[in-house]
Protein backbone atom coordinates (compact mmCIF):
# COMPACT_ATOMS: atom_id res chain seq x y z
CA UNK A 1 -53.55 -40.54 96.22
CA UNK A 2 -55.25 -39.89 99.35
CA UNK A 3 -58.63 -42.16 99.63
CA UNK A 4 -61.56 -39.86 99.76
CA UNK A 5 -63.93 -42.38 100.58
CA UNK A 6 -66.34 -41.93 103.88
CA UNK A 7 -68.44 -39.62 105.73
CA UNK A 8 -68.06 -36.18 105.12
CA UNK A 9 -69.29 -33.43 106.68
CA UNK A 10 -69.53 -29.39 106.11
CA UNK A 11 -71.43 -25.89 105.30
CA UNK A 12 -72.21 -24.60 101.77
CA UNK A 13 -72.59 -21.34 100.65
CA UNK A 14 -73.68 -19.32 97.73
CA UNK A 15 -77.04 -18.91 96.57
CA UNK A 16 -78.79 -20.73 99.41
CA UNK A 17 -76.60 -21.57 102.38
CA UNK A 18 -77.00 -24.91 104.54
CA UNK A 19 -75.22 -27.91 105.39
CA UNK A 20 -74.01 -30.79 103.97
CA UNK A 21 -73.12 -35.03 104.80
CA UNK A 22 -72.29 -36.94 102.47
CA UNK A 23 -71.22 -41.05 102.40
CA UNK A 24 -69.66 -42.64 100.22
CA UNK A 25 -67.42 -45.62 98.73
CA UNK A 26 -65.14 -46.88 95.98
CA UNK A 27 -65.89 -49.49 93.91
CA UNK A 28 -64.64 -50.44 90.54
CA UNK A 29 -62.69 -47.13 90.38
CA UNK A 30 -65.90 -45.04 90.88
CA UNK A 31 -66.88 -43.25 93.89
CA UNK A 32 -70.42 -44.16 94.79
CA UNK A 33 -72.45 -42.62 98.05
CA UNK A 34 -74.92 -40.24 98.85
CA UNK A 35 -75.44 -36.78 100.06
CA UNK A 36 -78.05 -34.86 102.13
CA UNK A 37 -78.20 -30.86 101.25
CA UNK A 38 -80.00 -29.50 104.80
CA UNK A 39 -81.35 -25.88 103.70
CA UNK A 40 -82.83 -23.91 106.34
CA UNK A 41 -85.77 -22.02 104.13
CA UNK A 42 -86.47 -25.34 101.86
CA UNK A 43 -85.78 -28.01 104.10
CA UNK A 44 -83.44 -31.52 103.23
CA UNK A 45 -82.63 -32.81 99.83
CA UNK A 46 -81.33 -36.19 99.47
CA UNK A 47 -79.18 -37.31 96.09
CA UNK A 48 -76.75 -40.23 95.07
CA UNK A 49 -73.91 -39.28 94.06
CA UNK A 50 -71.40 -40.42 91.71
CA UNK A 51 -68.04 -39.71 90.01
CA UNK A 52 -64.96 -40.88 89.21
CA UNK A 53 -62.43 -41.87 92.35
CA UNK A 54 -59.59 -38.80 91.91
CA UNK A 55 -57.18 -36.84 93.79
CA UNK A 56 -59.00 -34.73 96.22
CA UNK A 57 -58.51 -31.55 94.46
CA UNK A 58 -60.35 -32.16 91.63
CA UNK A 59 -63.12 -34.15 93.07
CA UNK A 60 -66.41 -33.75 91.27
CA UNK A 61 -69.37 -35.52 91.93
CA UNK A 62 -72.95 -35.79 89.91
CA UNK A 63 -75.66 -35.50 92.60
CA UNK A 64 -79.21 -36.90 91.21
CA UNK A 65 -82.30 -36.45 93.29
CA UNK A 66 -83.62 -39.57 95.49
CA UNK A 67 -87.55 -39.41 94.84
């Protein structure tokens, strides 16, 4: 399995389009980070993230909002 662990970096698309980091790490078999959503019209939204530490093809992550 490929480690997916690190700093990540990319565009998303769909309803609102923007960019995206995210950083994270393994620990305990769980993949633990954060990510920053950076949406032109509303601005940045920062989240932890969480999820379980998988191949990279089915990697899903749980993004909560950081008050």
């Amino acid at each position: 399995m490929q480690d997916i662990a690190g700093k990540w970096i990319g565009m998303i698309h769909g309803t609102n389009d923007g960019s995206v980091f995210a950083e994270s790490i393994v620990d305990g078999g769980r993949l633990i980070g954060s990510a920053q959503i950076n949406e032109p019209m509303l601005g940045v939204g920062v989240y932890s993230a969480t999820g379980p530490h998988e191949a990279m093809e089915r990697m899903r992550l749980v993004l909560s909002p950081d008050h």
